[in-house]
PDB file of N, CA and C in Angstrom:
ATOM      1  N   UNK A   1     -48.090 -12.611  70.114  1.00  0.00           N
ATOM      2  CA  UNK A   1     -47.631 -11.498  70.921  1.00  0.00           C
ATOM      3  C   UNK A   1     -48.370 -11.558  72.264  1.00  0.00           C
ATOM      4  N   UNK A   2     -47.669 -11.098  73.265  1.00  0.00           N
ATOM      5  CA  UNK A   2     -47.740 -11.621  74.621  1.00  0.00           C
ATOM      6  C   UNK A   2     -49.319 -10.242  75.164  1.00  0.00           C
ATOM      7  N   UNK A   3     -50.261 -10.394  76.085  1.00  0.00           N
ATOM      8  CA  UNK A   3     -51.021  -8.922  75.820  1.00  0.00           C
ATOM      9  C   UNK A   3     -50.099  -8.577  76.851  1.00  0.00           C
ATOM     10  N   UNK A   4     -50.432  -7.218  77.297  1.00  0.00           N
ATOM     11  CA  UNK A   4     -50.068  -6.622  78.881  1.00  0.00           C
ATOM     12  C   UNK A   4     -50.326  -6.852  79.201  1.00  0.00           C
ATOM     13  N   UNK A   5     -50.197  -6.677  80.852  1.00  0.00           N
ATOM     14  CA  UNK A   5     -50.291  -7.502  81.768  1.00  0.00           C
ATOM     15  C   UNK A   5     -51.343  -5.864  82.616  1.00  0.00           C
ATOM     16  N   UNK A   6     -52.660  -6.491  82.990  1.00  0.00           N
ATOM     17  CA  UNK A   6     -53.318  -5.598  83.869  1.00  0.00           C
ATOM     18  C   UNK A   6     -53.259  -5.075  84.813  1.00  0.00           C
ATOM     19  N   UNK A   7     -53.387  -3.940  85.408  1.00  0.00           N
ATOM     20  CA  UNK A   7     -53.063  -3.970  87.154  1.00  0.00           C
ATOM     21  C   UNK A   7     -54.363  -3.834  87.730  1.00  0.00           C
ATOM     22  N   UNK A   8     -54.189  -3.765  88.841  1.00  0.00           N
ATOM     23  CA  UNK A   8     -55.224  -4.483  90.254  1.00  0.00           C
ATOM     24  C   UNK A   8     -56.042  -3.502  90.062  1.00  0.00           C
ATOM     25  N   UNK A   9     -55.362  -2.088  90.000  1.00  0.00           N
ATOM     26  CA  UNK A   9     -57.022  -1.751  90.116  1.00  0.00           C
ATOM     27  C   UNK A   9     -57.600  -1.390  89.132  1.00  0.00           C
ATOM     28  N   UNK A  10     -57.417  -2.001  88.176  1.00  0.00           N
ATOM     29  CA  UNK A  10     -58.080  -1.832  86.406  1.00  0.00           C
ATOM     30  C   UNK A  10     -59.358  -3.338  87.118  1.00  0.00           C
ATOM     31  N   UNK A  11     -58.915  -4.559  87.658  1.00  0.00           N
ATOM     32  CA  UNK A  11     -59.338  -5.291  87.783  1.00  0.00           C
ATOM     33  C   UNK A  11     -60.343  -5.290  89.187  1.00  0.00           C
ATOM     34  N   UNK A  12     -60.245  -4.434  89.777  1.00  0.00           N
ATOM     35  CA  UNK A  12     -61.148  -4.291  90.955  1.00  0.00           C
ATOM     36  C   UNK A  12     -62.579  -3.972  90.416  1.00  0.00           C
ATOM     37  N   UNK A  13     -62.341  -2.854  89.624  1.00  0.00           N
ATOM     38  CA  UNK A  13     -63.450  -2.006  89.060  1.00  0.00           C
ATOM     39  C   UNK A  13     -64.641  -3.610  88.562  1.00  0.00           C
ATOM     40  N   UNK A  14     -65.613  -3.224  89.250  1.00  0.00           N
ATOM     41  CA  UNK A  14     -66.994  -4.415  88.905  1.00  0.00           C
ATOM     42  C   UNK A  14     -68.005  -3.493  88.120  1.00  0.00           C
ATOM     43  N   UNK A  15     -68.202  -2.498  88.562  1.00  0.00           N
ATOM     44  CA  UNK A  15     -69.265  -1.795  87.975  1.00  0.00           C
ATOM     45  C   UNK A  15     -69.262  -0.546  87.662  1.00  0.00           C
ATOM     46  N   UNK A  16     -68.859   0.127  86.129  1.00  0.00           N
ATOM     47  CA  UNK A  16     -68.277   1.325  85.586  1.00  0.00           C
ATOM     48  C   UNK A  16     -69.794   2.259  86.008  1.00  0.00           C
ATOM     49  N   UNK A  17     -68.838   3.619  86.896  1.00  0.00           N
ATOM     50  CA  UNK A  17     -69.540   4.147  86.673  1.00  0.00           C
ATOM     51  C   UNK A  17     -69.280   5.774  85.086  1.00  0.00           C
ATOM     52  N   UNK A  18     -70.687   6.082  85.033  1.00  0.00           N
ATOM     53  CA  UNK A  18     -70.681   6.704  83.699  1.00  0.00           C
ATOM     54  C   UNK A  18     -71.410   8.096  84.075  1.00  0.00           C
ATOM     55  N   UNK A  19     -70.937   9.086  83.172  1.00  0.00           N
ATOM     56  CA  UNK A  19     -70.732  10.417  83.557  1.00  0.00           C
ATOM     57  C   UNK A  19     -72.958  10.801  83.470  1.00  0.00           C
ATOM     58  N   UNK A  20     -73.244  11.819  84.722  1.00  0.00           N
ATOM     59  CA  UNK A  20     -74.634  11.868  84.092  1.00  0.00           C
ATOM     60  C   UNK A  20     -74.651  12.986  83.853  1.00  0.00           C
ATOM     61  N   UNK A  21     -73.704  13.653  83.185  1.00  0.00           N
ATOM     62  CA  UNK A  21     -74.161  14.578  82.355  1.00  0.00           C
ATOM     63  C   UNK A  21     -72.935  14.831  81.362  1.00  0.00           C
ATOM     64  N   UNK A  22     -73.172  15.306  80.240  1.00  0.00           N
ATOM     65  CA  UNK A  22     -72.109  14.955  79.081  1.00  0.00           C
ATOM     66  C   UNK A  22     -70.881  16.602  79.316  1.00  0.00           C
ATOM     67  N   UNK A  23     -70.707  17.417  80.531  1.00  0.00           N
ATOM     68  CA  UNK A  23     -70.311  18.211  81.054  1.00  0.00           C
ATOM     69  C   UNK A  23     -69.068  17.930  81.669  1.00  0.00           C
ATOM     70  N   UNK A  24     -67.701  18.721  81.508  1.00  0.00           N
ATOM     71  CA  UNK A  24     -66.527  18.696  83.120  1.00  0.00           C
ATOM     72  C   UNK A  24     -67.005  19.700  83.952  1.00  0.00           C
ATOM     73  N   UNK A  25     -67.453  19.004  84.961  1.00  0.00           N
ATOM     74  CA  UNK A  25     -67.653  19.964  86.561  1.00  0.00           C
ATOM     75  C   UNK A  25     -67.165  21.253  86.518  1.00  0.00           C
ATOM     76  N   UNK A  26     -66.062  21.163  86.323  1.00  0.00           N
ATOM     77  CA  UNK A  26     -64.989  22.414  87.053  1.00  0.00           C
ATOM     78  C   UNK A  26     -64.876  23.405  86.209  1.00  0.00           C
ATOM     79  N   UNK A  27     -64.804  22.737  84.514  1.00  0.00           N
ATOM     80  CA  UNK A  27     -64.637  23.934  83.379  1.00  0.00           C
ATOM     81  C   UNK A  27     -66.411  24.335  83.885  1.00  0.00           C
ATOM     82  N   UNK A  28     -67.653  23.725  84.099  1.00  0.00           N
ATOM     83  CA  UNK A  28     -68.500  24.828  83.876  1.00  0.00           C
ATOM     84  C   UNK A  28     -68.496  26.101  84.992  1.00  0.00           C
ATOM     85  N   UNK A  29     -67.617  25.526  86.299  1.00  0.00           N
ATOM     86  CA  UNK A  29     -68.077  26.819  87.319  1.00  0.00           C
ATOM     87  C   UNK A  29     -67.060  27.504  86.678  1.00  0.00           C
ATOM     88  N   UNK A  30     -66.154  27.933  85.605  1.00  0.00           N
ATOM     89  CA  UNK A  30     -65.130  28.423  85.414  1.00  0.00           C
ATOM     90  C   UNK A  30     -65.241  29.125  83.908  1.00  0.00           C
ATOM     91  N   UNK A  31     -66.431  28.716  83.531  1.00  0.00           N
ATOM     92  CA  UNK A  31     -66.806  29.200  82.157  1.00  0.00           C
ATOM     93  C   UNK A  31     -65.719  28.672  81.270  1.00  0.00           C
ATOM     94  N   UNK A  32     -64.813  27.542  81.119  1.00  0.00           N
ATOM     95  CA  UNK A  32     -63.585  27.418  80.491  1.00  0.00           C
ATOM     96  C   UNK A  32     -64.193  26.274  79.530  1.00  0.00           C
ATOM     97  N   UNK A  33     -63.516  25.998  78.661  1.00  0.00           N
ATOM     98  CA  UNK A  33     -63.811  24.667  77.605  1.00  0.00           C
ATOM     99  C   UNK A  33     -63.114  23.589  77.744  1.00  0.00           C
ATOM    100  N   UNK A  34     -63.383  22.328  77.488  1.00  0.00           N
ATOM    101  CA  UNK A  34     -62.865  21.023  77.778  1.00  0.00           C
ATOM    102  C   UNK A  34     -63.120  20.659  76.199  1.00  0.00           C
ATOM    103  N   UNK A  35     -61.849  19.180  75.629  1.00  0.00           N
ATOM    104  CA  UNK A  35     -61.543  18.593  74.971  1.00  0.00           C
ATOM    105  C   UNK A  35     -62.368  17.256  74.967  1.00  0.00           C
ATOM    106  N   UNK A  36     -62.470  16.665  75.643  1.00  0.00           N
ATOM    107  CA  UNK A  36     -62.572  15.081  75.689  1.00  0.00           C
ATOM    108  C   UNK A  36     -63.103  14.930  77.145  1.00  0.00           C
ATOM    109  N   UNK A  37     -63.921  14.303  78.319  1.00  0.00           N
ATOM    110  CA  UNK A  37     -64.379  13.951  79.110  1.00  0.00           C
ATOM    111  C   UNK A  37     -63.682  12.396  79.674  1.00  0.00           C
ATOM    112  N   UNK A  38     -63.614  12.418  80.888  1.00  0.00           N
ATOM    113  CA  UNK A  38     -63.418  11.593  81.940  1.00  0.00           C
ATOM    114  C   UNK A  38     -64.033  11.305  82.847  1.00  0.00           C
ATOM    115  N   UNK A  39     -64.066   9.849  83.840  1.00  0.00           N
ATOM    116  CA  UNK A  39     -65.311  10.115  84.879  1.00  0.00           C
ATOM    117  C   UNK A  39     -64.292   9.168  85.607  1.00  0.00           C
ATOM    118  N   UNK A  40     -64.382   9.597  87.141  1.00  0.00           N
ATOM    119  CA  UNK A  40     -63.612   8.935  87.862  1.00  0.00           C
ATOM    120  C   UNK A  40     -64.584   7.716  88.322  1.00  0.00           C
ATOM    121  N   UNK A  41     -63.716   7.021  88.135  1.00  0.00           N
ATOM    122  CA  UNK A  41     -64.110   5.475  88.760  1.00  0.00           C
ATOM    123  C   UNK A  41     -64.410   5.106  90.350  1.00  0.00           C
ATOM    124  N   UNK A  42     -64.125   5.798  91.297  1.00  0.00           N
ATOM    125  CA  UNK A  42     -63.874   5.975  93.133  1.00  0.00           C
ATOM    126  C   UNK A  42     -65.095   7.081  92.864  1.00  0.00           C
ATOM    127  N   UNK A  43     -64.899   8.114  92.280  1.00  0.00           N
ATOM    128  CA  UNK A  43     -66.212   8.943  92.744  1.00  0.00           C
ATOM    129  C   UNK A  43     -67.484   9.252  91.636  1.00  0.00           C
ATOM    130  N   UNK A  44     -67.557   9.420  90.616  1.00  0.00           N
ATOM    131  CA  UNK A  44     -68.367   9.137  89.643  1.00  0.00           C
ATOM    132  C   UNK A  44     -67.964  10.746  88.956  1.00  0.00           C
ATOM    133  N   UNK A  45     -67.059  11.472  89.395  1.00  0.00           N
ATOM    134  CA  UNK A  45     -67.042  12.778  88.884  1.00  0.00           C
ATOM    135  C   UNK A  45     -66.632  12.583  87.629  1.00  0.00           C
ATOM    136  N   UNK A  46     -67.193  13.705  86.865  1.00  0.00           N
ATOM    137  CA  UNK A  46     -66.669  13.675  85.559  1.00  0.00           C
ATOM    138  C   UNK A  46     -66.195  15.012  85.614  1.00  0.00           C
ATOM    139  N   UNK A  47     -64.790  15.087  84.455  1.00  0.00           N
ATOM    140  CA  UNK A  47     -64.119  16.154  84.497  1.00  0.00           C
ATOM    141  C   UNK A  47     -63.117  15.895  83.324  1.00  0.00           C
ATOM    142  N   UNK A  48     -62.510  17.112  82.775  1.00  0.00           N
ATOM    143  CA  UNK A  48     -61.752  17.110  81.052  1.00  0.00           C
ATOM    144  C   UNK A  48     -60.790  16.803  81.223  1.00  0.00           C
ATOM    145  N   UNK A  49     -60.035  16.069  80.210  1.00  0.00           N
ATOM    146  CA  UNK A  49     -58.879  15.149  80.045  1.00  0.00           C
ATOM    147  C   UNK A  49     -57.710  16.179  80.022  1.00  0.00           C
ATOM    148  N   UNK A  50     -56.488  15.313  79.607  1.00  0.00           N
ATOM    149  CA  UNK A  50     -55.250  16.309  79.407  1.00  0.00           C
ATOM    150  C   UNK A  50     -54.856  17.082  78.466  1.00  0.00           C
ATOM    151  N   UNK A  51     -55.972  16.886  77.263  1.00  0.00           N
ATOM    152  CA  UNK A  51     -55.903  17.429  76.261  1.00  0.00           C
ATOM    153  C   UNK A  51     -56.060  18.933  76.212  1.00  0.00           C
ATOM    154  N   UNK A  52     -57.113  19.461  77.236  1.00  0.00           N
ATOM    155  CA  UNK A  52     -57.972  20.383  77.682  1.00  0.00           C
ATOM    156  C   UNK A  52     -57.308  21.262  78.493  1.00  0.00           C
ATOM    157  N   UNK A  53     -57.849  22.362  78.244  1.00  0.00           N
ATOM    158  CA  UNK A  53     -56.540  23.721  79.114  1.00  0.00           C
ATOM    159  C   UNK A  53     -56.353  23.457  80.176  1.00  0.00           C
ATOM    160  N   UNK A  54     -57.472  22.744  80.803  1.00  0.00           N
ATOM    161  CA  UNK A  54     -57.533  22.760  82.718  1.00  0.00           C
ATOM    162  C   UNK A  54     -56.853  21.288  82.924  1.00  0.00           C
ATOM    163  N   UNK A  55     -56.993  20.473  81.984  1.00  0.00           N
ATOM    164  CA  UNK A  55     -56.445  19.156  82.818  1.00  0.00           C
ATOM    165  C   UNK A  55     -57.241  18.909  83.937  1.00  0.00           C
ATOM    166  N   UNK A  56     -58.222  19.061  84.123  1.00  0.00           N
ATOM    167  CA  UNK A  56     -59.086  18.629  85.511  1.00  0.00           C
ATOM    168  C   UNK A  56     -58.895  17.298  85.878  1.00  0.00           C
ATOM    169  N   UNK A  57     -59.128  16.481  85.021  1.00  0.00           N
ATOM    170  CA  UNK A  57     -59.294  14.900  86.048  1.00  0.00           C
ATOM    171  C   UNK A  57     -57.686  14.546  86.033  1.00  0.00           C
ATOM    172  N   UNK A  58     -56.588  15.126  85.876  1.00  0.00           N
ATOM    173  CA  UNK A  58     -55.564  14.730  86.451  1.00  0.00           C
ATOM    174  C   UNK A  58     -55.139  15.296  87.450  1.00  0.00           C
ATOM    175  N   UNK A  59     -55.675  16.613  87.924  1.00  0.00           N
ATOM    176  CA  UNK A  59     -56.073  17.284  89.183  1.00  0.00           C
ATOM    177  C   UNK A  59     -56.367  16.811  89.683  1.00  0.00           C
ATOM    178  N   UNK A  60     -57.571  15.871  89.820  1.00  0.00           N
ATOM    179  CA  UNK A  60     -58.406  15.496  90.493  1.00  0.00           C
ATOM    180  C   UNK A  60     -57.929  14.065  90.888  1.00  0.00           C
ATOM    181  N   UNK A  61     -57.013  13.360  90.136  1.00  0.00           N
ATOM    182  CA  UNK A  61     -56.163  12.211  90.724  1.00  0.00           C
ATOM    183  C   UNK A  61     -54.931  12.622  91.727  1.00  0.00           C
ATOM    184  N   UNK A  62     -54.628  13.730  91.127  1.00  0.00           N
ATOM    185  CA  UNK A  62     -53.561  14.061  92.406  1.00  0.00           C
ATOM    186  C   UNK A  62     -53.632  14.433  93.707  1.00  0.00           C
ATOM    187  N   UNK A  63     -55.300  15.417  93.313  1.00  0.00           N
ATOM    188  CA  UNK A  63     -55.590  15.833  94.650  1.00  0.00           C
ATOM    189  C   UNK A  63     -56.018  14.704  95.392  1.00  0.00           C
ATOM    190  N   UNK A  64     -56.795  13.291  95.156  1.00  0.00           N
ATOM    191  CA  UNK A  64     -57.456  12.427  95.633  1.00  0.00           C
ATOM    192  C   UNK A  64     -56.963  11.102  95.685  1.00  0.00           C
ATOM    193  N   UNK A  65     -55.854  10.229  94.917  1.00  0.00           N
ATOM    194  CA  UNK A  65     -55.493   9.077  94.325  1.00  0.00           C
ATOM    195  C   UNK A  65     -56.675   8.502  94.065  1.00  0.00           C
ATOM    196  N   UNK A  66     -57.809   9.022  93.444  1.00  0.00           N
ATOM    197  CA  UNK A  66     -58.720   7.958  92.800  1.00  0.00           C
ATOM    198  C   UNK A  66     -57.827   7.467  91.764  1.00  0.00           C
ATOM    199  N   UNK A  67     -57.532   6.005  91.369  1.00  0.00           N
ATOM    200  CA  UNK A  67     -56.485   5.784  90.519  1.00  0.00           C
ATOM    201  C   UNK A  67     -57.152   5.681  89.386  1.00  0.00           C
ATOM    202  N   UNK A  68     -58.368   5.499  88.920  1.00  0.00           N
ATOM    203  CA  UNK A  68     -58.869   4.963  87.463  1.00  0.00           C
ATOM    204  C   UNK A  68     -60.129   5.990  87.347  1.00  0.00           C
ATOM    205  N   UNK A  69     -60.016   6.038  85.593  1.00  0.00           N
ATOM    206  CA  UNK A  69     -60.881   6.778  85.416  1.00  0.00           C
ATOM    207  C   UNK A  69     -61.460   5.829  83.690  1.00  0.00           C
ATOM    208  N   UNK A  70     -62.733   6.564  82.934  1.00  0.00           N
ATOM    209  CA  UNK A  70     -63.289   5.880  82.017  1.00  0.00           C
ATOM    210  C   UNK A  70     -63.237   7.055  80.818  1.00  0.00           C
ATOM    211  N   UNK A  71     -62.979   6.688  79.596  1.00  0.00           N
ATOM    212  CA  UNK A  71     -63.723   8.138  78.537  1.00  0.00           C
ATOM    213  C   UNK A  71     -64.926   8.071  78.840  1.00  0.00           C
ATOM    214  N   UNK A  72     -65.514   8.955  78.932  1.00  0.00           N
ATOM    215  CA  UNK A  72     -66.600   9.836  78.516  1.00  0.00           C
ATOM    216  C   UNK A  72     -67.047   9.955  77.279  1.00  0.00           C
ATOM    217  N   UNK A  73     -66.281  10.169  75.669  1.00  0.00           N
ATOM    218  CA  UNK A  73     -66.510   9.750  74.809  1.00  0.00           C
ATOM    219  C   UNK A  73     -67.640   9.266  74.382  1.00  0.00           C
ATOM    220  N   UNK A  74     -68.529   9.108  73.878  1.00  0.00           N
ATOM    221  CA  UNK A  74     -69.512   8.701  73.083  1.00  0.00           C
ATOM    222  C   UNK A  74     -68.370   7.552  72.046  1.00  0.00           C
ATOM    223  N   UNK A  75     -69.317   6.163  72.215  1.00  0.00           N
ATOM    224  CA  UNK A  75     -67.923   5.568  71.446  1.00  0.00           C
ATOM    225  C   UNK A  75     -67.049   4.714  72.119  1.00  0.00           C
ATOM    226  N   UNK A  76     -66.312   5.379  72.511  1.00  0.00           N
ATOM    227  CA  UNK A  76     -64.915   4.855  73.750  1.00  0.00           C
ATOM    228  C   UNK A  76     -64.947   3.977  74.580  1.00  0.00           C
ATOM    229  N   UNK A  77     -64.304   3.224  74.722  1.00  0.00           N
ATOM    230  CA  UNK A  77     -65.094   1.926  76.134  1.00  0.00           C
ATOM    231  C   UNK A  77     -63.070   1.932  76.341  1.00  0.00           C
ATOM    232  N   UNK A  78     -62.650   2.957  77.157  1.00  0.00           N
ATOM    233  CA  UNK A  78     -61.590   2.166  77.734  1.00  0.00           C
ATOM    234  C   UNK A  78     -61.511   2.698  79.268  1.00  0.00           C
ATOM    235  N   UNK A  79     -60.383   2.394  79.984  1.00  0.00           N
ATOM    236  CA  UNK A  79     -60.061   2.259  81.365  1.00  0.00           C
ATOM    237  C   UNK A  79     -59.190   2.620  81.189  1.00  0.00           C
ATOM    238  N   UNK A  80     -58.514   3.834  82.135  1.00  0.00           N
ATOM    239  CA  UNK A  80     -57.182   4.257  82.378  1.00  0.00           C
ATOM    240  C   UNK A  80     -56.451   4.631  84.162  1.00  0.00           C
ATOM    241  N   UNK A  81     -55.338   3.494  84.279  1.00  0.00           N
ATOM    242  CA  UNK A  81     -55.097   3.597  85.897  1.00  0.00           C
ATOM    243  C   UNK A  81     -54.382   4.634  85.616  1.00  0.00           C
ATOM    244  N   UNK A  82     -54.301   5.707  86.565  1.00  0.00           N
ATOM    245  CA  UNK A  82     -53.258   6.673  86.629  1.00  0.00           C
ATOM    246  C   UNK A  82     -51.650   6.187  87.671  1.00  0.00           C
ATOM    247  N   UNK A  83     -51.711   5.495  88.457  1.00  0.00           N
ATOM    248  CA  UNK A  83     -50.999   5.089  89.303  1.00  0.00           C
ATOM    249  C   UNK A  83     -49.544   4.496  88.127  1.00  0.00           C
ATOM    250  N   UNK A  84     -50.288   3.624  87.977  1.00  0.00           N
ATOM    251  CA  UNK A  84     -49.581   2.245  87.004  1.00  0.00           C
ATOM    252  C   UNK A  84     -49.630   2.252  85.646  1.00  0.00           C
ATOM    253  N   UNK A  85     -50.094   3.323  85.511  1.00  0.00           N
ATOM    254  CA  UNK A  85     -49.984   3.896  83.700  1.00  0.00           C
ATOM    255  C   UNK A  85     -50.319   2.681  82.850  1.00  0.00           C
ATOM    256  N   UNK A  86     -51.950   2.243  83.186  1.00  0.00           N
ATOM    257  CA  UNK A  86     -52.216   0.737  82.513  1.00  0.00           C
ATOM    258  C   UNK A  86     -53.512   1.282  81.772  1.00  0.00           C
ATOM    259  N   UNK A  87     -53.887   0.620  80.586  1.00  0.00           N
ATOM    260  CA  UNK A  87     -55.410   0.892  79.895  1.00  0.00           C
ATOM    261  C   UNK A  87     -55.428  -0.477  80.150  1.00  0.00           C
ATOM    262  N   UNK A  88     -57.041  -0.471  79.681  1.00  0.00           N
ATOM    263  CA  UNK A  88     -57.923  -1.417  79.105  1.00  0.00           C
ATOM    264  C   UNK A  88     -59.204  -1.535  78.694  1.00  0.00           C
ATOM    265  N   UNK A  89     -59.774  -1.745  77.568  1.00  0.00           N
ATOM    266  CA  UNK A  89     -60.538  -1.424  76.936  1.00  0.00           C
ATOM    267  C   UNK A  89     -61.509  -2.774  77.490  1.00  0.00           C
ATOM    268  N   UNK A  90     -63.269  -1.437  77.133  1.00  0.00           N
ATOM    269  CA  UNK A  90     -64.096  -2.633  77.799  1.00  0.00           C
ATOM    270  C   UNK A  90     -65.371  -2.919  76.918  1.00  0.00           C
TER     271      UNK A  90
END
């Protein structure tokens, strides 16, 4: 079976950055709860997935086109472009 095929900026990324604190930004000024954690790859923010009432880091791709982001997860090692709707695990 053939794998997928990666996109560019899954492949740009040289050096992941990782969330420094196990927190989403936005749910804490908001007192709100988050699901699962994200950290943008362009800025190092971390912020809660789509699972999560706020959806923050898909906010935060729209407001910005940072295109890739990392889990946060404890565990998790993948890559997700938002642009090109590509993973890849690292």
């Amino acid at each position: 079976m053939a794998q997928p095929e990666i996109c560019q900026h899954l492949l740009d990324i040289k050096t992941l950055k990782h969330a420094k604190q196990h927190v989403c930004e936005e749910c804490i000024k908001t007192h709100s709860q988050w699901v699962h954690l994200r950290t943008c790859q362009t800025c190092g923010t971390t912020l809660c997935c789509d699972d999560s009432p706020n959806q923050h880091m898909t906010k935060h791709y729209h407001l910005t086109s940072h295109p890739v982001v990392i889990s946060s997860e404890p565990g998790e090692r993948w890559l997700w472009c938002y642009p090109d709707e590509s993973f890849a695990e690292y």
